[in-house]
PDB file of N, CA and C in Angstrom:
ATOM      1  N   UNK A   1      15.616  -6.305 -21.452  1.00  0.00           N
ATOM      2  CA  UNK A   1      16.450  -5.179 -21.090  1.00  0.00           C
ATOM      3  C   UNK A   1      15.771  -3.903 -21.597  1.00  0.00           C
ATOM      4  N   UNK A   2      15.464  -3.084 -20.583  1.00  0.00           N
ATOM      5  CA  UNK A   2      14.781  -1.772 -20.872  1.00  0.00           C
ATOM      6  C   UNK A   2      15.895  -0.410 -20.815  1.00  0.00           C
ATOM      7  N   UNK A   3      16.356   0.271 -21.861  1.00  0.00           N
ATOM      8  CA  UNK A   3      17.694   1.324 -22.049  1.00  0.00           C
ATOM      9  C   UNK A   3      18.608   0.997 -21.313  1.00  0.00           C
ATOM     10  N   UNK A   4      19.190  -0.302 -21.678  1.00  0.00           N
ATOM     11  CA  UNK A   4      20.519  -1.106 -20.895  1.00  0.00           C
ATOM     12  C   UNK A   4      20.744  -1.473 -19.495  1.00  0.00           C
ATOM     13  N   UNK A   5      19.170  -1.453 -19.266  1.00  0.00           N
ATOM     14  CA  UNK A   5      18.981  -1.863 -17.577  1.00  0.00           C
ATOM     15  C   UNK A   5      18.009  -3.262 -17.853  1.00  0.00           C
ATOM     16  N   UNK A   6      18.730  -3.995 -17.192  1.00  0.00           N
ATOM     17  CA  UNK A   6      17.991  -5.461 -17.351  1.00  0.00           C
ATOM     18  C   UNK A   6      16.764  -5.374 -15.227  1.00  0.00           C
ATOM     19  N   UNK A   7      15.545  -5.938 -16.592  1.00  0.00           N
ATOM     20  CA  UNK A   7      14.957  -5.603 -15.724  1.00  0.00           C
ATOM     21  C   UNK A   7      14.069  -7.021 -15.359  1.00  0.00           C
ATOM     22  N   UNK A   8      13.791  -7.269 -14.004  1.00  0.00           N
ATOM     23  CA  UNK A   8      13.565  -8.557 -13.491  1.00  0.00           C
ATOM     24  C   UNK A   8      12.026  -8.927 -12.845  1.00  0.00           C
ATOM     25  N   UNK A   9      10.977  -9.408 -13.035  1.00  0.00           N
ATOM     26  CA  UNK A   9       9.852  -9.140 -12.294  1.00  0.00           C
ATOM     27  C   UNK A   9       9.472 -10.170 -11.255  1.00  0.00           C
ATOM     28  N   UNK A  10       9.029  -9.847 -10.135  1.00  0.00           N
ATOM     29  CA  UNK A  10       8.651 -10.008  -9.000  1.00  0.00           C
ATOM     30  C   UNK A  10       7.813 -11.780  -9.474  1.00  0.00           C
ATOM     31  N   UNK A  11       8.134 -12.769  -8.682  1.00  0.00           N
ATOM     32  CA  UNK A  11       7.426 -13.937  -8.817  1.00  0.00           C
ATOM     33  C   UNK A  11       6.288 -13.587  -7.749  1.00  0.00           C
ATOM     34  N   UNK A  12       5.084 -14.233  -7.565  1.00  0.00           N
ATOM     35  CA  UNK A  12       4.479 -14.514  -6.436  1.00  0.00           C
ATOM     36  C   UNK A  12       5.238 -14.373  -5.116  1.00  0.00           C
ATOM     37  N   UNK A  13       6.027 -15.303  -4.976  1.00  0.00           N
ATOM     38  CA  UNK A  13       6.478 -15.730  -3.638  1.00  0.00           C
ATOM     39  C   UNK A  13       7.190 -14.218  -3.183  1.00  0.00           C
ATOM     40  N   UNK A  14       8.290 -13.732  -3.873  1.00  0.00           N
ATOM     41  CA  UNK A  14       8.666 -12.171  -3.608  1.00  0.00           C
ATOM     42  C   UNK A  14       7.755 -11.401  -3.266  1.00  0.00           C
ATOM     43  N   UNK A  15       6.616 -11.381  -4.170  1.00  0.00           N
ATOM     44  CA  UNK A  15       5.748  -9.893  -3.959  1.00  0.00           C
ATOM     45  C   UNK A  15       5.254  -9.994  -2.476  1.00  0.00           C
ATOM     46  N   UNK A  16       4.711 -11.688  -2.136  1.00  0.00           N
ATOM     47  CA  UNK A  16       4.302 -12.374  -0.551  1.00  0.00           C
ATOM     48  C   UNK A  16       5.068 -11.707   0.148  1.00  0.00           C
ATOM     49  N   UNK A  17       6.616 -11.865   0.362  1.00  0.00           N
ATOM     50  CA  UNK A  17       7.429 -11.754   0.882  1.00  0.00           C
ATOM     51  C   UNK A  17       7.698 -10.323   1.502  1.00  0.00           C
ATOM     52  N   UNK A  18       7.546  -9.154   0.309  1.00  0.00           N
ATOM     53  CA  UNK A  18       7.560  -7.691   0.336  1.00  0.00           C
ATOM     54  C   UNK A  18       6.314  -7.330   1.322  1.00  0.00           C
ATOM     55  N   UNK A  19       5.420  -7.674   0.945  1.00  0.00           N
ATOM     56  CA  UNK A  19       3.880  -7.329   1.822  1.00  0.00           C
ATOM     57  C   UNK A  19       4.061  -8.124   2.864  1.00  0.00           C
ATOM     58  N   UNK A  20       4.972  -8.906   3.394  1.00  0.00           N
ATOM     59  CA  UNK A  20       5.069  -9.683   4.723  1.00  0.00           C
ATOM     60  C   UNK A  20       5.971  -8.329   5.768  1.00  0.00           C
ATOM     61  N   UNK A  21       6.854  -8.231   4.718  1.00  0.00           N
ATOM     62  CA  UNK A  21       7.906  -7.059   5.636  1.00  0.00           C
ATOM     63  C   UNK A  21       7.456  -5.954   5.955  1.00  0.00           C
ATOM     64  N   UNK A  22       6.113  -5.080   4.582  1.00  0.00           N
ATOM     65  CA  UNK A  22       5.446  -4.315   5.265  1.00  0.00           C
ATOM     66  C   UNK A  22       4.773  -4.312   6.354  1.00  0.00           C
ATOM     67  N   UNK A  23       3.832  -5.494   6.688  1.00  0.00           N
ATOM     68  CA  UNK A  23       2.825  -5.489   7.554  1.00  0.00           C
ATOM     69  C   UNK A  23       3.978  -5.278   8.788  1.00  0.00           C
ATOM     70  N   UNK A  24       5.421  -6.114   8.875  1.00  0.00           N
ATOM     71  CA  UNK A  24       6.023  -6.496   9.882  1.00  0.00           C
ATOM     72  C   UNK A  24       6.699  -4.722  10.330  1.00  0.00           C
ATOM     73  N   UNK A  25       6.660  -4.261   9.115  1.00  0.00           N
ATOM     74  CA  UNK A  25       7.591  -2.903   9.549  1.00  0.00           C
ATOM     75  C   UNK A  25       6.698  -1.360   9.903  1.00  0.00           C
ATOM     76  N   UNK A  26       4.950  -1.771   9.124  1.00  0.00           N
ATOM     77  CA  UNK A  26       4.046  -0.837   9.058  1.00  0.00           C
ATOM     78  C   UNK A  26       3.068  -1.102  10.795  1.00  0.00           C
ATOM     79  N   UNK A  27       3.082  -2.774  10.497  1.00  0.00           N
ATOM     80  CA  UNK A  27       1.955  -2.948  11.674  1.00  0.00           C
ATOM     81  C   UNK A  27       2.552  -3.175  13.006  1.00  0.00           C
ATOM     82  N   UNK A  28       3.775  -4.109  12.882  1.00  0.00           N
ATOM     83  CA  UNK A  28       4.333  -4.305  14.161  1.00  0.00           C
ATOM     84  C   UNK A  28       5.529  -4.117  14.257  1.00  0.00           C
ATOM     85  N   UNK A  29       5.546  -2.655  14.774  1.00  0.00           N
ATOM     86  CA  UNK A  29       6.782  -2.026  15.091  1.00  0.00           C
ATOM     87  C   UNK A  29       8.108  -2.332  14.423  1.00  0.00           C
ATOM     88  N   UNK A  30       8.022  -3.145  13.162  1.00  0.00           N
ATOM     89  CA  UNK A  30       9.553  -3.514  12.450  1.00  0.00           C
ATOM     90  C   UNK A  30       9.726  -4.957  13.580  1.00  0.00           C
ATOM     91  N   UNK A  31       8.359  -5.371  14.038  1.00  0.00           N
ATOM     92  CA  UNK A  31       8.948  -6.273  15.087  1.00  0.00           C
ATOM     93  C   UNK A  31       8.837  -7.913  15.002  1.00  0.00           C
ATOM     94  N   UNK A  32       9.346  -9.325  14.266  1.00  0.00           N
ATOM     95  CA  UNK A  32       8.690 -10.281  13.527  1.00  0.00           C
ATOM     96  C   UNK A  32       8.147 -10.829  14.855  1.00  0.00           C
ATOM     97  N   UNK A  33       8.295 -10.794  16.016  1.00  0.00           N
ATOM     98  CA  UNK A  33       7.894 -11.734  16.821  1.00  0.00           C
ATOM     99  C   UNK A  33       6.304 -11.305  17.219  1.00  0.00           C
ATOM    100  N   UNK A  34       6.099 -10.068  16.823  1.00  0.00           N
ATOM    101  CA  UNK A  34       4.443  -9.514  17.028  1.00  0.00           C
ATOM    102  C   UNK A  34       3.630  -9.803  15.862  1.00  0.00           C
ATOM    103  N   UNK A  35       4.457 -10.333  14.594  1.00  0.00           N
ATOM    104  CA  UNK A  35       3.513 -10.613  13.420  1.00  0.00           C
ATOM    105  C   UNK A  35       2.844 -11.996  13.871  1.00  0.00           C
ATOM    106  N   UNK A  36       4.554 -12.521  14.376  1.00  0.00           N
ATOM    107  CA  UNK A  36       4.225 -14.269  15.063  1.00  0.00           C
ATOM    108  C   UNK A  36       2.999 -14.592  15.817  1.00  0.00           C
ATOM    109  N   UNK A  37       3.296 -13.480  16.736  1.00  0.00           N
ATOM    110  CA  UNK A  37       2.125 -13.670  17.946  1.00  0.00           C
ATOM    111  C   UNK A  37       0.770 -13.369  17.393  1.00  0.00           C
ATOM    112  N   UNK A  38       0.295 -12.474  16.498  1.00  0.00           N
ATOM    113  CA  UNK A  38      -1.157 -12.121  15.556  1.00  0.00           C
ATOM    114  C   UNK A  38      -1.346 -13.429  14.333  1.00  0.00           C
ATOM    115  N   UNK A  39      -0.079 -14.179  14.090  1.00  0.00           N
ATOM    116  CA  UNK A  39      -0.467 -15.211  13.543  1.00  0.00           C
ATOM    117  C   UNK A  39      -0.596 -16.143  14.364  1.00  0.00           C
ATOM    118  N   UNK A  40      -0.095 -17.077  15.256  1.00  0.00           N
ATOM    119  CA  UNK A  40      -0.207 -17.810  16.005  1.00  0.00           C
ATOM    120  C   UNK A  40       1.181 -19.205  15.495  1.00  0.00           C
ATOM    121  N   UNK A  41       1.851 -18.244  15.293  1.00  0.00           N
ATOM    122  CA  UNK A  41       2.742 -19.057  14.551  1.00  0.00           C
ATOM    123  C   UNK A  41       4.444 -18.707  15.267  1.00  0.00           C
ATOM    124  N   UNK A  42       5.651 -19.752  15.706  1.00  0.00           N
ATOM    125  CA  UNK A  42       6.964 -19.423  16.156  1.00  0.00           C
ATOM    126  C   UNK A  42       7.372 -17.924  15.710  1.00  0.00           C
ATOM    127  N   UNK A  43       8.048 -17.125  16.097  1.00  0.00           N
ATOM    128  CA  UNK A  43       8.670 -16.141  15.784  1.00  0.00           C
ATOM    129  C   UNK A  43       9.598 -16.790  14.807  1.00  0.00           C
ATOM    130  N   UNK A  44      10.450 -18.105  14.842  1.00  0.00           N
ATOM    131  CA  UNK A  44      11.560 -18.504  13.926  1.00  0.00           C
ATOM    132  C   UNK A  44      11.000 -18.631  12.266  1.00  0.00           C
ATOM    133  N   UNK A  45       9.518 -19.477  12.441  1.00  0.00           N
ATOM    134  CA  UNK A  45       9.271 -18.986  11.143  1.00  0.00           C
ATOM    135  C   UNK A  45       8.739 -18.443  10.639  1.00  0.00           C
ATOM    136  N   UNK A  46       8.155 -17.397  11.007  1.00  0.00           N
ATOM    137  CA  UNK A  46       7.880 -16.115  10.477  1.00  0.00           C
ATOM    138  C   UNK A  46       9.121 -15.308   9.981  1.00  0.00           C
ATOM    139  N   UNK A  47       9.992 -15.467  10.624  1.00  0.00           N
ATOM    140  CA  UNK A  47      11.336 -14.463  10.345  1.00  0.00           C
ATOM    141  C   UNK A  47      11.867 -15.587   8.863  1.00  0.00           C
ATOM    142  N   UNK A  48      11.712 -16.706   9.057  1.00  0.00           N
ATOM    143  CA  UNK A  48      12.389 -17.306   7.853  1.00  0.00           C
ATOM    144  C   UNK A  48      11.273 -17.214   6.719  1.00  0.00           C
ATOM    145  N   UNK A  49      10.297 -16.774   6.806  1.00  0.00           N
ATOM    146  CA  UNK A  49       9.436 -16.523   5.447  1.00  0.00           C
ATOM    147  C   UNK A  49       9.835 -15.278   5.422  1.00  0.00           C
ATOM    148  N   UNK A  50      10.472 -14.193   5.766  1.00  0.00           N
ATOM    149  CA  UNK A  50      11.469 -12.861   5.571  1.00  0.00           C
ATOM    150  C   UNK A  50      12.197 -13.175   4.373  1.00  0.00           C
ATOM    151  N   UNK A  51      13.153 -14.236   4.940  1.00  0.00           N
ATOM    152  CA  UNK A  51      14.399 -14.285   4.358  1.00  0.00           C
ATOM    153  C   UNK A  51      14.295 -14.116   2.839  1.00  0.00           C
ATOM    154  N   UNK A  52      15.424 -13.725   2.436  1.00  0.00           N
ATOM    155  CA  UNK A  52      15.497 -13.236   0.489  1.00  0.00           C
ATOM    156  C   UNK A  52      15.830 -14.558   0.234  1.00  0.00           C
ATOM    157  N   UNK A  53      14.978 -14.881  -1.418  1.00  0.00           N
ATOM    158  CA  UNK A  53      15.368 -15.991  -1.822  1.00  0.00           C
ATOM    159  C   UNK A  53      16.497 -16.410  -1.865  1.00  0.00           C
ATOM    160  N   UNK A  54      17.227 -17.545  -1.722  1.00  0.00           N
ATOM    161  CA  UNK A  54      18.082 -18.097  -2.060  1.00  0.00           C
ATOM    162  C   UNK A  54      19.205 -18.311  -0.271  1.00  0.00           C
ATOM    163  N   UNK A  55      18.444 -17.946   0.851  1.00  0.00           N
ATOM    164  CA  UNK A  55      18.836 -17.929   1.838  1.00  0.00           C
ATOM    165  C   UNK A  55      18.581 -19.333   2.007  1.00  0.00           C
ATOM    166  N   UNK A  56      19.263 -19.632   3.069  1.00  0.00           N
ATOM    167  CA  UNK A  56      19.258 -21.106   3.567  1.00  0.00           C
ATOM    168  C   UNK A  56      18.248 -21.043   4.725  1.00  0.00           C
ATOM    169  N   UNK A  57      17.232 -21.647   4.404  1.00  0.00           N
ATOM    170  CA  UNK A  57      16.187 -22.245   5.372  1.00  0.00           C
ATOM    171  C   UNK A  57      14.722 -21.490   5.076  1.00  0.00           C
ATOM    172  N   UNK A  58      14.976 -20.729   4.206  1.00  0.00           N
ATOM    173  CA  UNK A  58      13.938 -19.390   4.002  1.00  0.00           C
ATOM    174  C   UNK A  58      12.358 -20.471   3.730  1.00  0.00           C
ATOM    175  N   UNK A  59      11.562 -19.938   4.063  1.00  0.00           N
ATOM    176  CA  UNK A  59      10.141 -20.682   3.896  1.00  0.00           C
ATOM    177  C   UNK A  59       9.371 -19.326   3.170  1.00  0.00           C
ATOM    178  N   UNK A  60       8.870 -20.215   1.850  1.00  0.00           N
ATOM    179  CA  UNK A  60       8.235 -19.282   0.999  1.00  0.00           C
ATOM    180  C   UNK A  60       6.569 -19.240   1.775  1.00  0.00           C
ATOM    181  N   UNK A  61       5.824 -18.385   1.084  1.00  0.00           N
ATOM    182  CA  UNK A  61       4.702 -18.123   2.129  1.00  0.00           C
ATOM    183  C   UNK A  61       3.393 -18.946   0.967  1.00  0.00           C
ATOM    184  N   UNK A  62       2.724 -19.879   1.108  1.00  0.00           N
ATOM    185  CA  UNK A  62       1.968 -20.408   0.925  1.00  0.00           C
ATOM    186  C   UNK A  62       0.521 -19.848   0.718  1.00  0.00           C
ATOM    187  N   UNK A  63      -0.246 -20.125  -0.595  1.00  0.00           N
ATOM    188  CA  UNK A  63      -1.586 -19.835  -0.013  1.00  0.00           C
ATOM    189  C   UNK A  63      -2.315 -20.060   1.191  1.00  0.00           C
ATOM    190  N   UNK A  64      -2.325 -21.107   2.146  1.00  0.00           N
ATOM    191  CA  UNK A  64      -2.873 -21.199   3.080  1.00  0.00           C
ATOM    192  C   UNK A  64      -2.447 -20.358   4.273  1.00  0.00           C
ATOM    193  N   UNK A  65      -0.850 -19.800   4.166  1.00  0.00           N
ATOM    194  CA  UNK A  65      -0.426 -19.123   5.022  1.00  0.00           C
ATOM    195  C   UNK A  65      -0.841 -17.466   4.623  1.00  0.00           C
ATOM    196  N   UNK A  66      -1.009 -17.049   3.517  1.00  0.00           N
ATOM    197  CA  UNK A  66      -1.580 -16.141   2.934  1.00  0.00           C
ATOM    198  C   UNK A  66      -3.008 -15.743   2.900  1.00  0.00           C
ATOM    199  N   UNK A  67      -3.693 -16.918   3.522  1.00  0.00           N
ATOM    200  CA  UNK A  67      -5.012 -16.608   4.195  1.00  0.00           C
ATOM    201  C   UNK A  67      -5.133 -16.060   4.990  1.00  0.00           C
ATOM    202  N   UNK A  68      -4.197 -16.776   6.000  1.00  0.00           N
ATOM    203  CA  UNK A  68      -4.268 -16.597   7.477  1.00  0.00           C
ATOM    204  C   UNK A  68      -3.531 -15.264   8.038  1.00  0.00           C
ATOM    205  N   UNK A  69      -2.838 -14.732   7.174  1.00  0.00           N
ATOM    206  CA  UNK A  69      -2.379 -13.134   7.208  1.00  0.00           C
ATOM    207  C   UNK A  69      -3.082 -12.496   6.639  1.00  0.00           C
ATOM    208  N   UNK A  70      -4.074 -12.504   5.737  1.00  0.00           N
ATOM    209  CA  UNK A  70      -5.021 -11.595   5.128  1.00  0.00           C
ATOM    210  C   UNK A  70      -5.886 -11.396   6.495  1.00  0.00           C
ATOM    211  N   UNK A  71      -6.277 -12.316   6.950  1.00  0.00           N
ATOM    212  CA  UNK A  71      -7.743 -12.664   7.671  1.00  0.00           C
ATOM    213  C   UNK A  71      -6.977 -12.000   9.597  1.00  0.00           C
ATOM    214  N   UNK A  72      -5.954 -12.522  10.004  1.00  0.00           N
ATOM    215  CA  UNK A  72      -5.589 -12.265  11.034  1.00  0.00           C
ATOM    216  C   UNK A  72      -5.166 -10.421  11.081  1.00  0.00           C
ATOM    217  N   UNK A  73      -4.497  -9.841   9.975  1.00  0.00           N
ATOM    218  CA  UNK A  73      -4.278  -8.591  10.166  1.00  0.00           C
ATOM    219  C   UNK A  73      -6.034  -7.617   9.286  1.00  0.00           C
ATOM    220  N   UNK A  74      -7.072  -8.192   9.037  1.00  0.00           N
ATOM    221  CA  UNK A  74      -8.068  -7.291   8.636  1.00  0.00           C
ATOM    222  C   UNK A  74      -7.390  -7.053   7.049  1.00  0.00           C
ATOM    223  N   UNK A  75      -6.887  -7.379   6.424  1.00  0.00           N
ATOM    224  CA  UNK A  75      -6.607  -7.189   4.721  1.00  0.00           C
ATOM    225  C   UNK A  75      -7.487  -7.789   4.083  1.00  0.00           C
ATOM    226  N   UNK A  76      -7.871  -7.079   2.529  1.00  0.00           N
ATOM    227  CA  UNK A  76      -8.865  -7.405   2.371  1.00  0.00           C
ATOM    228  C   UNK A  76      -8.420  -8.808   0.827  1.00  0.00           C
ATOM    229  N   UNK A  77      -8.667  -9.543   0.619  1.00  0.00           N
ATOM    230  CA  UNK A  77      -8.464 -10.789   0.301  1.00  0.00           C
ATOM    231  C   UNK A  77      -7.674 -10.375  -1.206  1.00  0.00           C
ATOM    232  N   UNK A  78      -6.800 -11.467  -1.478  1.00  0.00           N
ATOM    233  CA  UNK A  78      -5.705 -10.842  -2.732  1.00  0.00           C
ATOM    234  C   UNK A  78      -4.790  -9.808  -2.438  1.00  0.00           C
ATOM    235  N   UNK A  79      -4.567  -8.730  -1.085  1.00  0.00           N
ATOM    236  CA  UNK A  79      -3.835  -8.166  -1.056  1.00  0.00           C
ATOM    237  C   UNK A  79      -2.491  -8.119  -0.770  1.00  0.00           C
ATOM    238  N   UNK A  80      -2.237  -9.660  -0.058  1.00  0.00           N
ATOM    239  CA  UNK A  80      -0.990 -10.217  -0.398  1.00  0.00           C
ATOM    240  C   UNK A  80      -0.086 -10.582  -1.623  1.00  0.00           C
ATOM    241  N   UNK A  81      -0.911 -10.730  -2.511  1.00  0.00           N
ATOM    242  CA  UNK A  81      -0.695 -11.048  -3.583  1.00  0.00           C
ATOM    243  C   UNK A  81      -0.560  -9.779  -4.977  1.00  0.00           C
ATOM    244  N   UNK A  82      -0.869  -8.998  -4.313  1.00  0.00           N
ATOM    245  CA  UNK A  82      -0.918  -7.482  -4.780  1.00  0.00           C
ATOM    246  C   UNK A  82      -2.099  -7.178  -5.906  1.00  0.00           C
ATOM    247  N   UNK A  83      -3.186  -7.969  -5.428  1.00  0.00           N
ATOM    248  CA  UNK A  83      -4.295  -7.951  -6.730  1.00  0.00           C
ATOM    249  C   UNK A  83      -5.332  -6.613  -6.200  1.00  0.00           C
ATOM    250  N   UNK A  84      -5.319  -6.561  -4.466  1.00  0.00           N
ATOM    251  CA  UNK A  84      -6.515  -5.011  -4.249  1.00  0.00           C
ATOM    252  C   UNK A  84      -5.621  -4.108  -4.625  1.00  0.00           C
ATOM    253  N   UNK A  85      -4.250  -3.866  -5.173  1.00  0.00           N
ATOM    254  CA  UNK A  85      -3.468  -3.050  -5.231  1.00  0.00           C
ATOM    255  C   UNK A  85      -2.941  -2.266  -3.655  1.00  0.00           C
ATOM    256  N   UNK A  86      -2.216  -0.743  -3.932  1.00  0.00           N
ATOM    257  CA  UNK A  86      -2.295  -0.330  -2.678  1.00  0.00           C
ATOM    258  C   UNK A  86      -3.007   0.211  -1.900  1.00  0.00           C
ATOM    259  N   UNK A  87      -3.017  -0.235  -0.516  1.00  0.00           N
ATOM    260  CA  UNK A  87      -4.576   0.677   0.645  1.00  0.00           C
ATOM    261  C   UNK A  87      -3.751   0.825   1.373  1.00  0.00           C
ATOM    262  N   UNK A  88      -4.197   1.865   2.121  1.00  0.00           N
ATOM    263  CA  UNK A  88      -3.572   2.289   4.011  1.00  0.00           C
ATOM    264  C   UNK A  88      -3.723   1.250   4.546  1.00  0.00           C
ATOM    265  N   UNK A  89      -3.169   0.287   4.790  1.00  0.00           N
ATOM    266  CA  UNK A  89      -3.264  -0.921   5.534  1.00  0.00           C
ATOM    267  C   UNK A  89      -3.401  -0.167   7.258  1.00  0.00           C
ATOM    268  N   UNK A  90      -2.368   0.436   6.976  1.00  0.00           N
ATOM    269  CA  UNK A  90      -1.607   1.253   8.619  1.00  0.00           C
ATOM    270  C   UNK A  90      -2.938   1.778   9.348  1.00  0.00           C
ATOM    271  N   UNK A  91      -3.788   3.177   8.497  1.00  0.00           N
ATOM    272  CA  UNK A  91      -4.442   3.419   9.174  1.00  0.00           C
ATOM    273  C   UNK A  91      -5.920   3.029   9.513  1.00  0.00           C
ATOM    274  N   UNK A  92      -6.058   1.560   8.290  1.00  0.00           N
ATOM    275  CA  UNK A  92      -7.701   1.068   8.563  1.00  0.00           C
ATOM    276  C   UNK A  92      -7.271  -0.237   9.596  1.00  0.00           C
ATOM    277  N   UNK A  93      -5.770  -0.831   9.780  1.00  0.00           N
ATOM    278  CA  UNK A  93      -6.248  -1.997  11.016  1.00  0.00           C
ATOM    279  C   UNK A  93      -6.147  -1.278  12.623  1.00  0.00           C
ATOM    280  N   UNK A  94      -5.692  -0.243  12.586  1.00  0.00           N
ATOM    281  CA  UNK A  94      -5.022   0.985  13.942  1.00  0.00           C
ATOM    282  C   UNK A  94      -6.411   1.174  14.724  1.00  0.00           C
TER     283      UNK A  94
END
């Protein structure tokens, strides 16, 4: 608890999760079925690796699936994971 605010930190799978919604809200129009289609993957689960923990059906995002979004949107490796820190994603894949 930091001056009576309890404070909570981001697991892996969240931080995945946050940088999933960006790409979905920065790269494709706020749109999950265009992340789907650049992954090669259903629109249903892409939208359920969205979902906030503790949702029913939610699919956490995997290293191997965390490849394949680094590599399919041009990110440069670890940035899912928040290790390149932050880059213009927006205006170097455009």
């Amino acid at each position: 608890m930091v001056n009576g605010v309890r404070i909570f930190a981001m697991d892996k799978y969240e931080i995945r999760r946050q940088r999933l919604l960006y790409i979905r809200d920065n790269l494709c129009g706020g749109k999950a079925v265009d992340v789907a289609r650049t992954l090669g993957r259903e629109p249903s689960y892409v939208s359920r690796m969205l979902y906030p923990e503790g949702k029913k059906q939610k699919k956490r995002i995997a290293d191997e699936m965390v490849e394949l979004i680094e590599s399919s949107f041009n990110l440069p490796r670890g940035w899912m994971d928040g290790i390149t820190g932050n880059i213009d994603i927006e205006r170097e894949n455009r």
